[in-house]
Protein backbone atom coordinates (compact mmCIF):
# COMPACT_ATOMS: atom_id res chain seq x y z
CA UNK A 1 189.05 158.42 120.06
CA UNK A 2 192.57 158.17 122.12
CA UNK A 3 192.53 154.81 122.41
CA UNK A 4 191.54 154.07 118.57
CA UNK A 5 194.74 156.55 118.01
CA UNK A 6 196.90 154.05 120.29
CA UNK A 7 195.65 151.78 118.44
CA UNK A 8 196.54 153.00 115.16
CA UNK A 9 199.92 153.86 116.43
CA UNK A 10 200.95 150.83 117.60
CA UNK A 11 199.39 148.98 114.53
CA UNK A 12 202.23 151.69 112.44
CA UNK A 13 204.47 150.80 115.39
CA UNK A 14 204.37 146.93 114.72
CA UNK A 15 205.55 147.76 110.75
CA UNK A 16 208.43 148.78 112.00
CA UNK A 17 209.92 145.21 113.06
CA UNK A 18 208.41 143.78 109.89
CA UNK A 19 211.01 141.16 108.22
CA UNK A 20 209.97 143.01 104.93
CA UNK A 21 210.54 146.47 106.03
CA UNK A 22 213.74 145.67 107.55
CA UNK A 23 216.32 148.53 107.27
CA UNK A 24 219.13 148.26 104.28
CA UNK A 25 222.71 149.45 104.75
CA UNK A 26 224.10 148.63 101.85
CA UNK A 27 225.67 151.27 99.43
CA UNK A 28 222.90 152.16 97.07
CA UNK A 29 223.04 150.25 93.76
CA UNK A 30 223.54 152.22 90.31
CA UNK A 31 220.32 154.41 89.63
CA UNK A 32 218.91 153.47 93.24
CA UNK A 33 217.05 156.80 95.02
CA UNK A 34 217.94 156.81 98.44
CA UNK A 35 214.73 156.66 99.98
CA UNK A 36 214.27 159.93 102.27
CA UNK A 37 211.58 160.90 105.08
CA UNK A 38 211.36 163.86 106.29
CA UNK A 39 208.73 165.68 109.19
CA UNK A 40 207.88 169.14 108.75
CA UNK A 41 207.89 171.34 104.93
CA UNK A 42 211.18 172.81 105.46
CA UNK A 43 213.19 169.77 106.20
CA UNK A 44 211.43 168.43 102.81
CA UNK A 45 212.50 171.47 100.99
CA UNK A 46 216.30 171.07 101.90
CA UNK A 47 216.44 167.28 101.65
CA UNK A 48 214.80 167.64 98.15
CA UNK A 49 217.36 170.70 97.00
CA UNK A 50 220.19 168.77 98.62
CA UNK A 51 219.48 165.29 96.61
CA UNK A 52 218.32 166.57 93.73
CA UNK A 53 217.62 162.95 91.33
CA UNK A 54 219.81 161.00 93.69
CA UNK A 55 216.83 160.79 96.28
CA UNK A 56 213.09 160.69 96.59
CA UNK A 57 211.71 162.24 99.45
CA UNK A 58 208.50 161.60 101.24
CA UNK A 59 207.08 164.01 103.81
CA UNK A 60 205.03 162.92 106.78
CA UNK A 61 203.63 166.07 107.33
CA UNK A 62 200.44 166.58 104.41
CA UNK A 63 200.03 169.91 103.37
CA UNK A 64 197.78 172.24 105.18
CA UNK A 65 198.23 170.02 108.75
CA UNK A 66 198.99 171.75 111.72
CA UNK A 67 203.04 170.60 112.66
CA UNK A 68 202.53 171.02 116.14
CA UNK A 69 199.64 168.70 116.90
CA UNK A 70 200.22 166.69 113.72
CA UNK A 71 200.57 162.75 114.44
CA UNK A 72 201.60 159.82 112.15
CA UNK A 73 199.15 157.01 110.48
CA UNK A 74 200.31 153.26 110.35
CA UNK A 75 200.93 154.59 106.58
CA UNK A 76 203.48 156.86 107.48
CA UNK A 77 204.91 154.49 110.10
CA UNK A 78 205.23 152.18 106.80
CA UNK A 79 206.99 155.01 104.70
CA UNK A 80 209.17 155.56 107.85
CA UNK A 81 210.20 151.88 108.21
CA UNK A 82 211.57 152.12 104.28
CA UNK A 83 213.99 154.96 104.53
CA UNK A 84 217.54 154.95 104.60
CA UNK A 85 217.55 158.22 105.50
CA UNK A 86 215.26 159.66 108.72
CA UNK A 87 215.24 163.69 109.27
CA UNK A 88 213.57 165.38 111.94
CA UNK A 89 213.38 168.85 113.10
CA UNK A 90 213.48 167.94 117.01
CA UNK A 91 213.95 170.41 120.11
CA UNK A 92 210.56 169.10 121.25
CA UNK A 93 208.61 169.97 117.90
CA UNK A 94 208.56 166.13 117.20
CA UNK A 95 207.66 164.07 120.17
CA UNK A 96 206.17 160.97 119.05
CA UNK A 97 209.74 160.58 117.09
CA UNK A 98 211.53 160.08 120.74
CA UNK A 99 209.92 156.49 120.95
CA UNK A 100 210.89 155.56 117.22
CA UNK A 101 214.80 156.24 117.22
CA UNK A 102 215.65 153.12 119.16
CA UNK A 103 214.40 151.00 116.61
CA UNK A 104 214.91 153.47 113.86
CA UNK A 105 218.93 152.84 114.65
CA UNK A 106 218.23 148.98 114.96
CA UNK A 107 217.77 149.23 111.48
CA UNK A 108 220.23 151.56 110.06
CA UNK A 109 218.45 154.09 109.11
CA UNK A 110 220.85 157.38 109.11
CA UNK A 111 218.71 159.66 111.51
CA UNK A 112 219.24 163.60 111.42
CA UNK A 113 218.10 165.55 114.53
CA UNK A 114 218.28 169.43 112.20
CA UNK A 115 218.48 171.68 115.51
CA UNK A 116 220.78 169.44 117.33
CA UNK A 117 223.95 171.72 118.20
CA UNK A 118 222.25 174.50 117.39
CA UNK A 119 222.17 177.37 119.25
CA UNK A 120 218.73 177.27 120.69
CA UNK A 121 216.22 179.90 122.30
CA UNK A 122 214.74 179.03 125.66
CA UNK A 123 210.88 178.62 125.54
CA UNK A 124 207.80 178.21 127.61
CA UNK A 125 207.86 174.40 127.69
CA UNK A 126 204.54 174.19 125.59
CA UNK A 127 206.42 171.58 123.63
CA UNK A 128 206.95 169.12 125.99
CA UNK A 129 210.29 168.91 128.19
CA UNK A 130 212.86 170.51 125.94
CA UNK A 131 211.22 173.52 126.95
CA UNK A 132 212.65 175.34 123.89
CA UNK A 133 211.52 176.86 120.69
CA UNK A 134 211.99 174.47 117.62
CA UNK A 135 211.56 177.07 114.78
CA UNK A 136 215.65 176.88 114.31
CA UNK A 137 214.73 176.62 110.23
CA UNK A 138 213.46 180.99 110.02
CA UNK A 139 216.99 181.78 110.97
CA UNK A 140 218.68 181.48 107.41
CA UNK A 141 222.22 181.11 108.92
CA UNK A 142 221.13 178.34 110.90
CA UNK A 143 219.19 176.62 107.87
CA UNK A 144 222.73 176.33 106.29
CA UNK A 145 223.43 174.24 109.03
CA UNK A 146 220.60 171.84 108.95
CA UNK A 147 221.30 171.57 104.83
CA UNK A 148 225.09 170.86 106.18
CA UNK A 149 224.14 168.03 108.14
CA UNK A 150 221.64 166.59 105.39
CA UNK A 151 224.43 166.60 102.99
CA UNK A 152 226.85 165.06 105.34
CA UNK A 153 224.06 162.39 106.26
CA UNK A 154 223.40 161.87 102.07
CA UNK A 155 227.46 161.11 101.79
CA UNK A 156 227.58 158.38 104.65
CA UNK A 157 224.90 156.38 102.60
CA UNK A 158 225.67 156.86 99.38
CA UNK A 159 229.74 157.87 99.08
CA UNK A 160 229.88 157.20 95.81
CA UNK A 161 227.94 160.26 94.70
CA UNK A 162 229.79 162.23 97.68
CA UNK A 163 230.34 165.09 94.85
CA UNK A 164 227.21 165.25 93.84
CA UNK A 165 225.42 165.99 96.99
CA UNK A 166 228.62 168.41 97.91
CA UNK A 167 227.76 170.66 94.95
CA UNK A 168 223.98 170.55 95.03
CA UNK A 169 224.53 171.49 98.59
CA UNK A 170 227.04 173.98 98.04
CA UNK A 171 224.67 175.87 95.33
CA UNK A 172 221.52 175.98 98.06
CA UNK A 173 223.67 177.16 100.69
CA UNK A 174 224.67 179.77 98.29
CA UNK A 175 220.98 180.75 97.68
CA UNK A 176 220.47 180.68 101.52
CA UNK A 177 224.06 183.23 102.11
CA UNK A 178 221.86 185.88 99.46
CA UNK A 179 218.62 185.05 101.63
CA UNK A 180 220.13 186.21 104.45
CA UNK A 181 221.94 189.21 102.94
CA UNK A 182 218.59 190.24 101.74
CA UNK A 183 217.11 189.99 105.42
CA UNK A 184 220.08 191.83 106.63
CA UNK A 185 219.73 194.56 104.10
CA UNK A 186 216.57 195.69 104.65
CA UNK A 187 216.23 194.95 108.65
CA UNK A 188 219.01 197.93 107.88
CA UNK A 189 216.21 200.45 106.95
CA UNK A 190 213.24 199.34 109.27
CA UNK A 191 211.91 202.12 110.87
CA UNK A 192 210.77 200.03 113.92
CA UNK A 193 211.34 196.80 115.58
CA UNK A 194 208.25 195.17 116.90
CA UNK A 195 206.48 192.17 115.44
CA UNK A 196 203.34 191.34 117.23
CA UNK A 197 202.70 187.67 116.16
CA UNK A 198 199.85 185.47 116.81
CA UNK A 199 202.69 182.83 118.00
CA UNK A 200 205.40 182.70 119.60
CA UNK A 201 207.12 181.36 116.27
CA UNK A 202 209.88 183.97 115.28
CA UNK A 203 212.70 184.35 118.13
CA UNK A 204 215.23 182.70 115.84
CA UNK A 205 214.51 185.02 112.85
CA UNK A 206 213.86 188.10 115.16
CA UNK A 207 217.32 187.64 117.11
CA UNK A 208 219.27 187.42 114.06
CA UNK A 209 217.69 190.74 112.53
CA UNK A 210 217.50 192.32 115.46
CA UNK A 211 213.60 192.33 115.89
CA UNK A 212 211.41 192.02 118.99
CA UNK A 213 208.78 189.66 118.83
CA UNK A 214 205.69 190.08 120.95
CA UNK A 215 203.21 186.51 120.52
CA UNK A 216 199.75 186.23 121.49
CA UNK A 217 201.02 182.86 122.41
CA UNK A 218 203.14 180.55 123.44
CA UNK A 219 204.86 178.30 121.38
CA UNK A 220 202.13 176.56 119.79
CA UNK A 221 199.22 178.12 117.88
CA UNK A 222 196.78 176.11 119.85
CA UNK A 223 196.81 177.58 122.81
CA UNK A 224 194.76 180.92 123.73
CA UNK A 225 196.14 184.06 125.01
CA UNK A 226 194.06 184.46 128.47
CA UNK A 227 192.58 187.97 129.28
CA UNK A 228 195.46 189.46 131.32
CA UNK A 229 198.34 188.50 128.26
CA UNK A 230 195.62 190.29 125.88
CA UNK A 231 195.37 193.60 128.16
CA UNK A 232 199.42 193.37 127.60
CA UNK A 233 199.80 193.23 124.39
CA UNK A 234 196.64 195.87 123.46
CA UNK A 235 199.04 198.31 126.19
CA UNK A 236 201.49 197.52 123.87
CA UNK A 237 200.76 197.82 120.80
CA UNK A 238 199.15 201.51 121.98
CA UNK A 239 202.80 202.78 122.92
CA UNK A 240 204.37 201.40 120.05
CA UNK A 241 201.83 202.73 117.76
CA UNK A 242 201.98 199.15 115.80
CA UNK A 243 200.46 199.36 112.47
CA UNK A 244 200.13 195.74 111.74
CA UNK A 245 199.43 192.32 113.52
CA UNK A 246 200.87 188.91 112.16
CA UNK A 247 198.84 185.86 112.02
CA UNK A 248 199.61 182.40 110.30
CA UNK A 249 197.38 180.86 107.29
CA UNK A 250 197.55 177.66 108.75
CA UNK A 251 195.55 178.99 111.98
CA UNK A 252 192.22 180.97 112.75
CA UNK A 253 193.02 184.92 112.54
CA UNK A 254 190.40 185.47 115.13
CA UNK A 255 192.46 186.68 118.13
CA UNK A 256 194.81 188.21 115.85
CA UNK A 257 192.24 190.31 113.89
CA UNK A 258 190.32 191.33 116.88
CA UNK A 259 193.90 192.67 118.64
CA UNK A 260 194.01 194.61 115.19
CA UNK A 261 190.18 195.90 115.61
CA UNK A 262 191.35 196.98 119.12
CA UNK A 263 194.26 199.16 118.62
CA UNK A 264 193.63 200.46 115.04
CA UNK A 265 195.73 198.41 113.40
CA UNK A 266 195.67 196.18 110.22
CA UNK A 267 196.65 192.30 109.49
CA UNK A 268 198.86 190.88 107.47
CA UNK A 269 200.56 187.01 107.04
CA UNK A 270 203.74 186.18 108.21
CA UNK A 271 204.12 182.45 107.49
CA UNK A 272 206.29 180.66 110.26
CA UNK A 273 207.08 177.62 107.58
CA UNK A 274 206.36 174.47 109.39
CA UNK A 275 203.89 173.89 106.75
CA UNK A 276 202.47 175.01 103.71
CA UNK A 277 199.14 175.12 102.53
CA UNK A 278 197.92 172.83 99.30
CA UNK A 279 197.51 176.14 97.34
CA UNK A 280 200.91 176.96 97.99
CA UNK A 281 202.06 173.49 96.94
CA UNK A 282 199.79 173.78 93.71
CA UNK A 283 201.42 177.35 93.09
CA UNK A 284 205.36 175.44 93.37
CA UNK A 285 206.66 177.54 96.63
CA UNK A 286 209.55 176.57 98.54
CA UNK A 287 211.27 177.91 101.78
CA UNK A 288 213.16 180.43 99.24
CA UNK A 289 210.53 181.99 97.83
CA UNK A 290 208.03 182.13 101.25
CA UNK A 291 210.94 183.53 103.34
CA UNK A 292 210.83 186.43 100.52
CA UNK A 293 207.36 186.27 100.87
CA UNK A 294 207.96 187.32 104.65
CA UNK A 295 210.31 189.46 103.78
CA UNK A 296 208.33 191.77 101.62
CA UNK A 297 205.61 191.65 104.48
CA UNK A 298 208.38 192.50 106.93
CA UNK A 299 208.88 195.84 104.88
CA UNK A 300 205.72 197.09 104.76
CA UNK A 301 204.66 196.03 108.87
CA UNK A 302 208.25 197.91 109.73
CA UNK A 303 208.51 200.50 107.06
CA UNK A 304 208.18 204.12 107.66
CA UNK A 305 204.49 205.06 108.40
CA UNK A 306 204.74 208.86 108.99
């Protein structure tokens, strides 16, 4: 199975020095889309809010696939090899991109790194050498950041429409400035402070609210939590009297719901937005509307329970 994988890789590998898929710098013509790929759902989101008609985005990353284990086909090596425009989250959560942005620059393709210059948070390593978390997109502050740099990337290629990205960009970061007013707001009038989370997914969104996190695991969901970390966090959850546990839908609640069992608590879903699921593509959801969704979960796991 590896090596058919290799295989498969370098077959997608070999598109990329195709004569036919070779990379196009030239200013788009009238009523050209700048073609667009993006990794994980939330990059998607803001490339999609950001270009608007100007730009047709394709996402690697197929709803319902787990981002941190997720790999690319010789199909999305072919997408890949036809966009003028690359964005990736980075900070480890990518790695297979590391051996693609040699060539990707050989042919002009305008790469964005999103948590590059970021302020990151140190992690266990689980994600390869950067050795820190990648989640930069659940902090809405820095989000406006990452939609900064996809604007600025959407001007270099296309200057022409320079105001048109500039106001599509200024309206979503708008919509992210109330997003995080509304986190702000209510982290205001929660009565406690814990999240216990399946993974280790939230540091950026619990520093900026002033939350403590306490994961099950590491950074990625695949790992298990061995028997020592789970006497921990059962100790915990006893002197903190926590009243929910978080778990992700795009992972099995198993550990999460038998933590729950243990300390008389209940479960809820607190998405960490890597992905989405196809029902939540079907139902039209976007990073706006699932951070609310998070939000409103927030409230009730951190509301007064006396």
């Amino acid at each position: 199975m590896k090596a058919w994988k290799t295989f498969l890789f370098l077959a997608g590998l070999l598109l990329l020095w195709l004569p036919g898929c070779s990379g196009n710098t030239a200013v788009p013509a009238a009523g050209e889309k700048i073609a667009v790929v993006t990794t994980i759902y939330p990059l998607y989101d803001f490339a999609r809010q950001v270009g608007g008609e100007r730009v047709e985005v394709t996402r690697l990353l197929p709803a319902g696939a787990e981002p941190h284990t997720w790999e690319p086909t010789p199909k999305d090596m072919a997408a890949l090899a036809r966009a003028r425009v690359f964005i990736y989250n980075g900070a480890g959560m990518e790695p297979w991109v590391q051996r693609q942005l040699g060539l990707l620059e050989e042919k002009g393709v305008r790469v964005v790194e999103a948590s590059r210059g970021l302020d990151l948070i140190a992690g266990p390593g689980d994600h390869g050498e950067a050795g820190v978390d990648p989640h930069v997109w659940l902090d809405p502050v820095l989000a406006q950041e990452i939609v900064k740099k996809i604007r600025d990337a959407y001007i270099a290629v296309d200057p022409d429409h320079a105001a048109y990205y500039s106001s599509r960009a200024d309206e979503y970061l708008a919509a992210l400035r109330e997003l995080d007013r509304e986190y702000r707001a209510a982290a205001q009038d929660f009565r406690r402070r814990e999240i216990v989370t399946s993974h280790a997914a939230f540091a950026y969104l619990a520093r900026r609210y002033g939350l403590q996190q306490v994961a099950l695991m590491g950074l990625s969901p695949e790992s298990e939590p061995d028997p020592v970390r789970m006497r921990e966090i059962v100790a915990f959850c006893r002197e903190h009297d926590v009243k929910y546990v978080f778990f992700e839908a795009l992972v099995s609640p198993k550990v999460s719901r038998t933590l729950a069992r243990e300390v008389g608590a209940e479960t809820l879903v607190l998405n960490p937005l890597g992905n989405i699921t196809p029902e939540e593509e079907k139902r039209g959801e976007n990073y706006l509307s699932i951070m609310r969704e998070n939000l409103a979960r927030l409230k009730v796991a951190l509301g007064d329970h006396s």
